[in-house]
Protein backbone atom coordinates (compact mmCIF):
# COMPACT_ATOMS: atom_id res chain seq x y z
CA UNK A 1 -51.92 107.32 7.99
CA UNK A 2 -48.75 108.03 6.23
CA UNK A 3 -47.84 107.82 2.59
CA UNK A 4 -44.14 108.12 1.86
CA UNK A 5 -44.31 109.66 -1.86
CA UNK A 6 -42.06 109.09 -4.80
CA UNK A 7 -39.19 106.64 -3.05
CA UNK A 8 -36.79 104.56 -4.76
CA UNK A 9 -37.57 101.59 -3.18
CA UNK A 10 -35.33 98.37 -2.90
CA UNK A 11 -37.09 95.40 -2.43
CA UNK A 12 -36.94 91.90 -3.63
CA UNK A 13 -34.53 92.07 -6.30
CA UNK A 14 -35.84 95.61 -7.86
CA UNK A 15 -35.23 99.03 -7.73
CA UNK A 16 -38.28 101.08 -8.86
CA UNK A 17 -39.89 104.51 -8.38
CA UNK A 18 -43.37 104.10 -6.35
CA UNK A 19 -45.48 105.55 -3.32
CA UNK A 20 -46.37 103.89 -0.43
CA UNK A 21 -49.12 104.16 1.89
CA UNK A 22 -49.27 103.32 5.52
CA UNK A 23 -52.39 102.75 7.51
CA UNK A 24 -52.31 101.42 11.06
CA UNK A 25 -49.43 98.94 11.24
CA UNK A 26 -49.46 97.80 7.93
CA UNK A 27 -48.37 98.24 4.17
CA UNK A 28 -51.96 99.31 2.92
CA UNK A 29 -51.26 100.27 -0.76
CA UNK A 30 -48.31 100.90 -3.28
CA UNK A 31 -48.72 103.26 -6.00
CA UNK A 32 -46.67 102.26 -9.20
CA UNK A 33 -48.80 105.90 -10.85
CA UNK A 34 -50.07 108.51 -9.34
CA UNK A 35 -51.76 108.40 -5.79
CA UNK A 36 -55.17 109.19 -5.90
CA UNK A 37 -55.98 113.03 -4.60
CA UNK A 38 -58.29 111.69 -1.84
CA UNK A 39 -55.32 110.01 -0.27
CA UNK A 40 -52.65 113.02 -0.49
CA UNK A 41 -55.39 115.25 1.03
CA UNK A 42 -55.77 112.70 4.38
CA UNK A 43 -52.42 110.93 4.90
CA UNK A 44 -49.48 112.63 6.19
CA UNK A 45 -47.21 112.59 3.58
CA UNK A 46 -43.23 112.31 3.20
CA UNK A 47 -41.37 113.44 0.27
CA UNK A 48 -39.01 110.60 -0.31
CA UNK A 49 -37.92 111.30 -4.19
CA UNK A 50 -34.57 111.57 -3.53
CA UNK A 51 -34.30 108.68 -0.72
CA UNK A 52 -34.08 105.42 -0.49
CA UNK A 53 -36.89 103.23 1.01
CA UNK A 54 -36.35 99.94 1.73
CA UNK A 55 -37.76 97.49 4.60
CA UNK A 56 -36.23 97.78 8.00
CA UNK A 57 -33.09 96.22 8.62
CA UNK A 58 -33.38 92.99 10.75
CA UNK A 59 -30.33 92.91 13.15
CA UNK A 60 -30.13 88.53 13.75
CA UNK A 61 -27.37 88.66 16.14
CA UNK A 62 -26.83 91.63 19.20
CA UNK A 63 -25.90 91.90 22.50
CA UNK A 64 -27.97 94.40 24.33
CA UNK A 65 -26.47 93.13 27.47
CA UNK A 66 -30.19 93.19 29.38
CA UNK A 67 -30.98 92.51 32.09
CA UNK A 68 -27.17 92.37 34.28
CA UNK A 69 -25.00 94.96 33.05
CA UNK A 70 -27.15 98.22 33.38
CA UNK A 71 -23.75 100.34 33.19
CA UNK A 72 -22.98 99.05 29.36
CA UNK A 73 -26.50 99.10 27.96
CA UNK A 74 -30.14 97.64 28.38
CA UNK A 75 -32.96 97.58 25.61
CA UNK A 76 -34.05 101.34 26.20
CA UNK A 77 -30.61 102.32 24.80
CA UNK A 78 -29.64 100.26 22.76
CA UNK A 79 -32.92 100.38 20.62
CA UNK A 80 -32.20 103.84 20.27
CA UNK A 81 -29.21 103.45 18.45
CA UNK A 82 -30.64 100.50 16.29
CA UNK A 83 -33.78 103.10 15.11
CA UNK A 84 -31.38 106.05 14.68
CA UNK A 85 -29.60 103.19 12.41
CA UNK A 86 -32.89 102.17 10.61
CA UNK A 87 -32.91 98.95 12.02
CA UNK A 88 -36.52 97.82 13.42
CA UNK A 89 -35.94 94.60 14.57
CA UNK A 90 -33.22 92.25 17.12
CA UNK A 91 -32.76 89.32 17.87
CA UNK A 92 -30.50 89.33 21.24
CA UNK A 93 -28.41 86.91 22.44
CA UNK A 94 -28.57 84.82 26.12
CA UNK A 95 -25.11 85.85 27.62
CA UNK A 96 -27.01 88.36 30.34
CA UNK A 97 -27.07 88.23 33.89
CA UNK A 98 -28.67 85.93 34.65
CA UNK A 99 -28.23 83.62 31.40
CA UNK A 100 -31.29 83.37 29.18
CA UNK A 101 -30.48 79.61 29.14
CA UNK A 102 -34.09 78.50 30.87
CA UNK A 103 -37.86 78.86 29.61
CA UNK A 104 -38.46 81.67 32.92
CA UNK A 105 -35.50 83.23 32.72
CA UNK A 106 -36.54 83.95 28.80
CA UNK A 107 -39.97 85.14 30.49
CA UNK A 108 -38.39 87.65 32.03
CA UNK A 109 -36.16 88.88 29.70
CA UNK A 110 -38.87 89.41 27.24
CA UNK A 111 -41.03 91.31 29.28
CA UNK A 112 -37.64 93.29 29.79
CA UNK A 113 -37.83 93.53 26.31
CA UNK A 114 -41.55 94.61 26.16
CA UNK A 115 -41.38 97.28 28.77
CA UNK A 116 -38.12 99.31 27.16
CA UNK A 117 -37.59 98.07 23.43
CA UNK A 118 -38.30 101.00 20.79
CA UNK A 119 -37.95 98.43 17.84
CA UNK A 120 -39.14 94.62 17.25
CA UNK A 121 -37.42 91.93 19.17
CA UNK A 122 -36.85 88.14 20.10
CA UNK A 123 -34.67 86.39 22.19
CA UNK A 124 -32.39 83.26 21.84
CA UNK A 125 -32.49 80.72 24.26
CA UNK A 126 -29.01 79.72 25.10
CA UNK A 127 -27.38 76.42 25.46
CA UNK A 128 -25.35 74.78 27.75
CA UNK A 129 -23.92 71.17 28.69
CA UNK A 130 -27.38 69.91 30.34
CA UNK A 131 -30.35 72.25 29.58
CA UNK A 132 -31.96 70.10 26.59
CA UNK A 133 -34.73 69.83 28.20
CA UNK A 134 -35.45 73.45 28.64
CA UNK A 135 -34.53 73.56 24.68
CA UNK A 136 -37.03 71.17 24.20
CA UNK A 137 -39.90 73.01 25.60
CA UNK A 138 -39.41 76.36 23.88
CA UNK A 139 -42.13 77.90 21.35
CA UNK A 140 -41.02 77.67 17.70
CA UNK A 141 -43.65 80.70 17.33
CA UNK A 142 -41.78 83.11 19.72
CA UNK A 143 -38.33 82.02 20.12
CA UNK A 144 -36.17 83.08 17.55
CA UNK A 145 -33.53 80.02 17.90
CA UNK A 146 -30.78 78.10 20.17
CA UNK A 147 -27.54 80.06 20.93
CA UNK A 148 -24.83 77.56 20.97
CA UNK A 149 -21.37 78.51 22.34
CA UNK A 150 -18.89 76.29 20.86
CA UNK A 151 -16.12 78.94 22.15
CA UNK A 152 -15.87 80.76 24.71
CA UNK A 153 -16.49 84.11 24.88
CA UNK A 154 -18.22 87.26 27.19
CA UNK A 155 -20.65 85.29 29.92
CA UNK A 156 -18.64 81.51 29.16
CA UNK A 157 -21.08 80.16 27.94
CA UNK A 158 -19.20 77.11 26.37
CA UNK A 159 -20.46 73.76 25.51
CA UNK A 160 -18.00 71.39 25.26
CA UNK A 161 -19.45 67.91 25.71
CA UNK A 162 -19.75 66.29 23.05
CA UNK A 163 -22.92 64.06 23.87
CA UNK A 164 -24.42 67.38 24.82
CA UNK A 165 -23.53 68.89 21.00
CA UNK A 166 -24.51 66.09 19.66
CA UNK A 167 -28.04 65.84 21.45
CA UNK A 168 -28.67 69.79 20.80
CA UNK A 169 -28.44 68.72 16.97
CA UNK A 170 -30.49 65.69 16.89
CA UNK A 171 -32.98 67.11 18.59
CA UNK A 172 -33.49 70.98 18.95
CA UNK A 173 -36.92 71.75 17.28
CA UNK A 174 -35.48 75.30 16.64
CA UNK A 175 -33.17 76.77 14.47
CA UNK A 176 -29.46 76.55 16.18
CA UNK A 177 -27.32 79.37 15.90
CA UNK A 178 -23.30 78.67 16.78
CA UNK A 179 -20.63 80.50 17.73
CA UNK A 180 -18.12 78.41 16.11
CA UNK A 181 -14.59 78.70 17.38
CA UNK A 182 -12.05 75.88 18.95
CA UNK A 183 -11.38 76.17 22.19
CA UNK A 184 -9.02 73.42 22.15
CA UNK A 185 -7.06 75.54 19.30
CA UNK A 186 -7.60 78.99 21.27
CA UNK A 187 -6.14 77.61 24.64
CA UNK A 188 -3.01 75.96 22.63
CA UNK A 189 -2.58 79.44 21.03
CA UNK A 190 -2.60 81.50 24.64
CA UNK A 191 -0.37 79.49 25.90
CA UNK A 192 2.03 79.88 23.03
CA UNK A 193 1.74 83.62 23.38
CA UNK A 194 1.59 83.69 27.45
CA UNK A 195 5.07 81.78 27.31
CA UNK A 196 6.92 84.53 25.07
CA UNK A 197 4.76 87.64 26.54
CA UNK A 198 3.94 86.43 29.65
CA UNK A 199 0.53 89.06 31.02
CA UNK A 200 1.55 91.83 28.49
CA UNK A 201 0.68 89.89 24.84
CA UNK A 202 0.05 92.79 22.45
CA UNK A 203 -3.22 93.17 21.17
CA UNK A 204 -2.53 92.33 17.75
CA UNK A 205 -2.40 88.49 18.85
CA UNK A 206 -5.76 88.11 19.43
CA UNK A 207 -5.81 87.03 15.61
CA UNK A 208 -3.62 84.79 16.19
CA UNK A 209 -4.87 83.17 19.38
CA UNK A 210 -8.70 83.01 18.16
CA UNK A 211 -6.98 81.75 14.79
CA UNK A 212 -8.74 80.83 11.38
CA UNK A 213 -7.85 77.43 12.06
CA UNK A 214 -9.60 77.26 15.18
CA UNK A 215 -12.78 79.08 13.71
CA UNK A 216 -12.84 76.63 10.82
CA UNK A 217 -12.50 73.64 13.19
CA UNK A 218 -15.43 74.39 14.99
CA UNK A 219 -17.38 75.98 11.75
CA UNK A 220 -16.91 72.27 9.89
CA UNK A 221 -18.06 70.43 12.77
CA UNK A 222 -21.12 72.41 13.44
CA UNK A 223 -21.69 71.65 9.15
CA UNK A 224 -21.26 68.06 9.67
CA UNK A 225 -23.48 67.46 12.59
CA UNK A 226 -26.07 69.50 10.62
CA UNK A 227 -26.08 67.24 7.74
CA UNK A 228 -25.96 64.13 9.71
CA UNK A 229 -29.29 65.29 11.59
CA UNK A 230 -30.75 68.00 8.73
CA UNK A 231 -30.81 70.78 11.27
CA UNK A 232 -31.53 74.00 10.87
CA UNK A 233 -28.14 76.03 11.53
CA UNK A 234 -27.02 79.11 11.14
CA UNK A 235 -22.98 79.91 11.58
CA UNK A 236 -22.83 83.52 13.00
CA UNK A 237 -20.39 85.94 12.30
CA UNK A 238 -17.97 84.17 9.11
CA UNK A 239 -14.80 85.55 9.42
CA UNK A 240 -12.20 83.80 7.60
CA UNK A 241 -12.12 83.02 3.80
CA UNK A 242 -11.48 79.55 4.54
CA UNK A 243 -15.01 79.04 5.91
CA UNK A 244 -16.75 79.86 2.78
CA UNK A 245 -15.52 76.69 1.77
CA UNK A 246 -18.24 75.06 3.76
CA UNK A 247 -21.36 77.23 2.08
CA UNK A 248 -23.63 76.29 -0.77
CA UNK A 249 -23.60 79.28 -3.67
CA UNK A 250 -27.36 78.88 -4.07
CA UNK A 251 -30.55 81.00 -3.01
CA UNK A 252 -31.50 81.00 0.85
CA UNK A 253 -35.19 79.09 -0.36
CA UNK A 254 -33.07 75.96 -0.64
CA UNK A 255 -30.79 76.16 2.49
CA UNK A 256 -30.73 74.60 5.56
CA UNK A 257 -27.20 76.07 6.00
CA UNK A 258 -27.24 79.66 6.42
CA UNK A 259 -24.05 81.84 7.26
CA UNK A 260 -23.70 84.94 8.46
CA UNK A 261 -20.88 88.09 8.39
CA UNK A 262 -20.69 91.15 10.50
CA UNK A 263 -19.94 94.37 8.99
CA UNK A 264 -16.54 94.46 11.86
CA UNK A 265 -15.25 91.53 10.00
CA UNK A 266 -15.78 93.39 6.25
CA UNK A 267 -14.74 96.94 7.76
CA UNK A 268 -11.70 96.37 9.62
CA UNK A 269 -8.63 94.14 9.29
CA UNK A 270 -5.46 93.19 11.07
CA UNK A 271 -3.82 96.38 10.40
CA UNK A 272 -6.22 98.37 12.17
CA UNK A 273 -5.00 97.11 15.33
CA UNK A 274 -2.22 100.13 15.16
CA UNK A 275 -4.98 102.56 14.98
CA UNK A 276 -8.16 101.69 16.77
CA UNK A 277 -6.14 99.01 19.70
CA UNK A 278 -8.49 96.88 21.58
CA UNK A 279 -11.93 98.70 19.99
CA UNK A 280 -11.54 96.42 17.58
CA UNK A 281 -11.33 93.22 20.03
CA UNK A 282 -14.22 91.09 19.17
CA UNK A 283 -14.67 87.14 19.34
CA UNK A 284 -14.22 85.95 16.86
CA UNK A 285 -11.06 88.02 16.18
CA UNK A 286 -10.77 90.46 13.55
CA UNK A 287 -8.43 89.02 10.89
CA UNK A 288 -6.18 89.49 7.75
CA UNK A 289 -6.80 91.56 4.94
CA UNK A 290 -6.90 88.74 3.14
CA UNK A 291 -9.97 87.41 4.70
CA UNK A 292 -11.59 90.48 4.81
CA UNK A 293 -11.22 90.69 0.75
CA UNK A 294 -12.55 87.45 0.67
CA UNK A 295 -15.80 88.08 2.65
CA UNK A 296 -16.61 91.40 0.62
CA UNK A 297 -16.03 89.78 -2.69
CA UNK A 298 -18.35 86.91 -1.28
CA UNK A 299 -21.29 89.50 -0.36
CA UNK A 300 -22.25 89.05 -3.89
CA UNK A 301 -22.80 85.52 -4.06
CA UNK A 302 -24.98 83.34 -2.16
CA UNK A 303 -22.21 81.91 0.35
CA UNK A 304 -23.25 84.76 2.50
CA UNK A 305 -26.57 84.76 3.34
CA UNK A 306 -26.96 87.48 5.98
CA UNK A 307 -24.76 90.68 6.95
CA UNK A 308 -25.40 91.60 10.82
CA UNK A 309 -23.26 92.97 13.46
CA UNK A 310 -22.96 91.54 16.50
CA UNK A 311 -23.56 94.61 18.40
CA UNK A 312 -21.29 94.00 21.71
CA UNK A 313 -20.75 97.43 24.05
CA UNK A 314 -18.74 97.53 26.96
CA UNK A 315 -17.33 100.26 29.02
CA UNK A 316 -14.27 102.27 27.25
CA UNK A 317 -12.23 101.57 29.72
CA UNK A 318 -13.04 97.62 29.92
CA UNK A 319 -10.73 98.26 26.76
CA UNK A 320 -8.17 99.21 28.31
CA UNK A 321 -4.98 96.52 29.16
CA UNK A 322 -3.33 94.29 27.40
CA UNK A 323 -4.66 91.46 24.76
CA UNK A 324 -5.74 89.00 27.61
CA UNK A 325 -7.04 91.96 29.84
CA UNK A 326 -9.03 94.29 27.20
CA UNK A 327 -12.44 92.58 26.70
CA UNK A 328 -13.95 91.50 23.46
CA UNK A 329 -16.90 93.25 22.08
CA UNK A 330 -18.01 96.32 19.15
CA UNK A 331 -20.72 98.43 19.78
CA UNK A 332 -22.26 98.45 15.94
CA UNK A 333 -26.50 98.76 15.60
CA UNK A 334 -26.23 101.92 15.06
CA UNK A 335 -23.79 102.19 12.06
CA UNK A 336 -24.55 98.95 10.34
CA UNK A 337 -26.73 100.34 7.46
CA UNK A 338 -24.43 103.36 7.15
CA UNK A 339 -21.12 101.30 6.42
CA UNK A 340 -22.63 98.95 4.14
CA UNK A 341 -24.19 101.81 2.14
CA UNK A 342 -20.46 103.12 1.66
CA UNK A 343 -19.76 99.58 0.22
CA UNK A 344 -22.65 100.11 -2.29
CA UNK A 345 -21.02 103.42 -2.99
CA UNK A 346 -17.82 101.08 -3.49
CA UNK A 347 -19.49 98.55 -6.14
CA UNK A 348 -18.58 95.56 -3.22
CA UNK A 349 -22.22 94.99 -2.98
CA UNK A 350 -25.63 96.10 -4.78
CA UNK A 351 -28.24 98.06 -3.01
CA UNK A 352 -30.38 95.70 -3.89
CA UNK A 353 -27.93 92.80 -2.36
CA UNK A 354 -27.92 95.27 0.93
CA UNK A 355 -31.57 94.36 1.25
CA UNK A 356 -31.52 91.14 1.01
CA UNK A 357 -28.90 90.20 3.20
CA UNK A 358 -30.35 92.44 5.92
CA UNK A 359 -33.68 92.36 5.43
CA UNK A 360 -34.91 89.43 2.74
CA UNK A 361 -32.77 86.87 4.21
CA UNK A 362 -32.67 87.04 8.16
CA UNK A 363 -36.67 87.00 7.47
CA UNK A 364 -36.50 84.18 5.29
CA UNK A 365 -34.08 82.07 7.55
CA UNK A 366 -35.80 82.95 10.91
CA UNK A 367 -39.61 82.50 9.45
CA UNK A 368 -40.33 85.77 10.24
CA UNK A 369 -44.20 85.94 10.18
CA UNK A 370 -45.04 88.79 7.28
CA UNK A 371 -41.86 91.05 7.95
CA UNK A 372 -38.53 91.89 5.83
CA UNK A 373 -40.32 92.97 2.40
CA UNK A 374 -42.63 95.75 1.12
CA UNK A 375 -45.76 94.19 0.28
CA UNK A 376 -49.33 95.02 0.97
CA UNK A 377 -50.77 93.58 4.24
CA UNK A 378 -47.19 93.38 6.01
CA UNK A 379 -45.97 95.09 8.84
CA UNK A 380 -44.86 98.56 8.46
CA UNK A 381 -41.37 98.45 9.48
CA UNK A 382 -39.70 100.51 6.71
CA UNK A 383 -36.51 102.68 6.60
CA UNK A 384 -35.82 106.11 4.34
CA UNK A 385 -32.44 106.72 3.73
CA UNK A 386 -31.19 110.17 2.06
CA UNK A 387 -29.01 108.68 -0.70
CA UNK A 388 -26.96 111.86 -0.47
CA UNK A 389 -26.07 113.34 2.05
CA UNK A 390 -22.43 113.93 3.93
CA UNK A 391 -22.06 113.45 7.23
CA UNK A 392 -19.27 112.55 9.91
CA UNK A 393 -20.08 110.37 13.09
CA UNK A 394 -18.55 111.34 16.09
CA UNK A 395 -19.03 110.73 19.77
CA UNK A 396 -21.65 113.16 20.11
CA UNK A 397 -24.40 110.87 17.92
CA UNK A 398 -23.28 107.94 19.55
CA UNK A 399 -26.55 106.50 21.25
CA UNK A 400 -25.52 103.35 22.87
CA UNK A 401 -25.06 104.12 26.63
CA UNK A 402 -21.37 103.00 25.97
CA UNK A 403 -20.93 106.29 24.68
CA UNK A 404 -18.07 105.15 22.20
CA UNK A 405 -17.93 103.78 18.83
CA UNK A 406 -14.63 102.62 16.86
CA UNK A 407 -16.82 104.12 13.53
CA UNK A 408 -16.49 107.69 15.00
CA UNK A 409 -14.73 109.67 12.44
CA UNK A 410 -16.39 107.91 9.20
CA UNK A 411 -17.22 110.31 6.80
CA UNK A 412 -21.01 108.55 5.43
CA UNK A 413 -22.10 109.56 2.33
CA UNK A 414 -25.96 108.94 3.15
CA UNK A 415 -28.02 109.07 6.18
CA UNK A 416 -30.84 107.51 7.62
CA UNK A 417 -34.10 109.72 7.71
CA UNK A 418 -37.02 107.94 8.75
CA UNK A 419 -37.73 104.98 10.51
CA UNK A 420 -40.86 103.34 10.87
CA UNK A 421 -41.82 100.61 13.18
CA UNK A 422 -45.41 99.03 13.08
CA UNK A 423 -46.81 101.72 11.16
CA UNK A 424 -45.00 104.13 13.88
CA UNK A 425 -42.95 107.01 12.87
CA UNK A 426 -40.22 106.34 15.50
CA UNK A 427 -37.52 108.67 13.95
CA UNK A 428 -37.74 111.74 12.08
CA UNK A 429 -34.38 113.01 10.87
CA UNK A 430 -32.29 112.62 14.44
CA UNK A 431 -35.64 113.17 16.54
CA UNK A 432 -37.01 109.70 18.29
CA UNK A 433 -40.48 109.02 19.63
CA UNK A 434 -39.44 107.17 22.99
CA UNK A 435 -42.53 106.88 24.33
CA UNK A 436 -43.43 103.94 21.25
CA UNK A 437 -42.72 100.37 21.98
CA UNK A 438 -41.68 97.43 19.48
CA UNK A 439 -43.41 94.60 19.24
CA UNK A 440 -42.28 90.52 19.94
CA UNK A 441 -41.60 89.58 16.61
CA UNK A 442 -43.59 86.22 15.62
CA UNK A 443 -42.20 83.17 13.68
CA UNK A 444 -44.16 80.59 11.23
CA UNK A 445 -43.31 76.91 12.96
């Protein structure tokens, strides 16, 4: 039994000065007044009066690269990083080895998952041009939703016929998440820049070749097919301005629309390609300054329903090379909450917007069963963040087995100190409990 005295905790709109106690895996009691004696004498208790404490942050949309790529990063490490960032729950994505595009292959994966995760997870169940029927069969209760690839990107995963689209929206029973880029617009662009540059095309064309245009293309498309058949969609990682274009301004409760940003796409811009090369080589590209105004200024409206990161590592030196050669992919869990706080320091968003983009939202979107909020009877999964405290990330606190981050050398101005998972105390200012496990997270049909 825990009780986490005298927070400032965030949740559900509010900001206000309470106690919380923890018994077993759940939210048992908050204290608005004073805790009675009897509990202060049996729980143990955390001095949180100058932290914040807010639920933990639900990551919608990684790459933990498990099971296929053991040199990158599998669940073990990755969940690491995600705790150490006060994130207590993923959602990973199907491009593995093999693809999680079949019912057993999403077996196995979770008990992957089960066997090495330190936080909550689910898995996605990935599309591809004749698989409906395995789509078809999968548990609204325990899978999360349909990846749908309408670019190409690490593990090709592309769907490109247009019956097949069109079937996947009609008929998925599950929430469909898209990556929505053009390939028809991408493959015009690489030729354009192949013919001047021929192998060498400097890095800083990736925005170019993985354009706006071609990420609005494929952004309306996915809108219009989701309005024609009132599916459930979600449009993963916005990041142009001109795609806001497509989003209702209203509250998440009347959506069935949602869009998401990662914090790559509000951090960095075209000009950091000078600096930080291919680090900053993701799909969808990075892109102007312009756009990345856009999307901060839009955190405080409802056009932006979720902030996630899309949590890609590779190998440093699968950076290496050329823009065609260097891969595409940011290694981010771990960092997520610590950026965005530095853009509440900034006035670009409100702490209490922080939580419910990352926590309110992807919980509301994904019907998570009784996670994302602080209230009595849910699930423990809460995160304490000292709101002051200065700190500098460099390689050495970098926990996913990548062993590189392009955030090293951020100067953070507070700092995750606890993180609780089921009622768990699975980090205690830098020290992790890996011997705990997460648990499948559970979704209301």
């Amino acid at each position: 039994m825990y009780l986490i005295k005298d927070a400032h905790i965030v949740n559900e709109g509010r900001v206000f000065k309470a106690s919380v106690l923890i018994k077993d895996d759940k939210i048992d009691s908050i204290f608005k007044a004073d805790v009675p004696e009897s509990i202060i004498q049996s729980a143990e208790l955390i001095d949180a009066s100058d932290c914040w404490l807010m639920p933990g942050i639900i990551d919608d949309h990684v790459h933990f690269r498990d099971p296929g790529f053991p040199e990158k990063a599998d669940f073990y490490s990755e969940t690491c990083a995600a705790i150490a960032g006060g994130v207590t729950s993923v959602m990973d994505m199907p491009n593995t080895n093999p693809q999680t595009t079949s019912i057993h292959n999403w077996e196995d994966k979770m008990n992957i998952a089960s066997d090495k995760s330190l936080c909550n997870y689910a898995l996605y169940l990935g599309a591809t041009n004749d698989n409906l029927s395995d789509l078809l069969q999968a548990d609204p209760t325990k899978v999360c939703g349909i990846k749908l690839f309408l670019g190409s990107s690490t593990g090709n995963m592309l769907v490109e016929k247009k019956d097949a689209i069109e079937n996947i929206f009609a008929k998925s029973p599950l929430l469909i998440a898209v990556h929505a880029e053009d390939e028809e617009i991408i493959q015009k662009n690489r030729l354009h820049f192949t013919n001047l540059y021929a192998d060498k095309i400097p890095i800083e064309f990736h925005t170019s070749i993985r354009s706006a245009e071609a990420c609005f293309k494929a952004s309306a498309m996915a809108v219009e097919l989701a309005h024609k058949y009132n599916s459930r969609l979600h449009l993963a990682h916005i990041s142009t301005e001109k795609e806001l274009a497509l989003f209702k301004n209203k509250s998440i409760d009347k959506k069935r629309i949602s869009s998401e940003v990662c914090v790559n796409y509000l951090w960095f811009s075209y000009k950091d390609y000078e600096k930080y090369g291919a680090k900053i080589k993701c799909n969808p590209s990075i892109k102007t300054e312009t756009d990345k105004c856009a999307l901060l200024n839009a955190l405080s409206s409802d056009k932006i329903d979720v902030i996630a990161t899309d949590h890609a590592p590779h190998l440093l030196s699968e950076k290496n090379g050329y823009c065609m050669q260097a891969v595409s992919g940011i290694p981010s869990v771990q960092f997520s909450l610590p950026l965005m706080m530095e853009f509440v320091k900034r006035g670009n968003i409100s702490i209490e917007q922080l939580v419910t983009k990352m926590c309110h939202n992807p919980a509301k979107i994904f019907n998570i069963e009784k996670r994302g909020f602080i209230r009595k009877g849910y699930k423990a999964d809460l995160t304490i963040v000292r709101r002051k405290e200065l700190w500098r990330a460099d390689q050495s606190c970098v926990l996913s087995k990548c062993a590189w981050s392009p955030y090293e050398g951020v100067e953070f101005t507070t700092k995750v100190a606890y993180t609780f998972v089921n009622g768990r105390k699975v980090f205690d200012n830098g020290k992790m409990s890996n011997t705990l496990r997460g648990e499948a997270l559970c979704f209301n049909a």
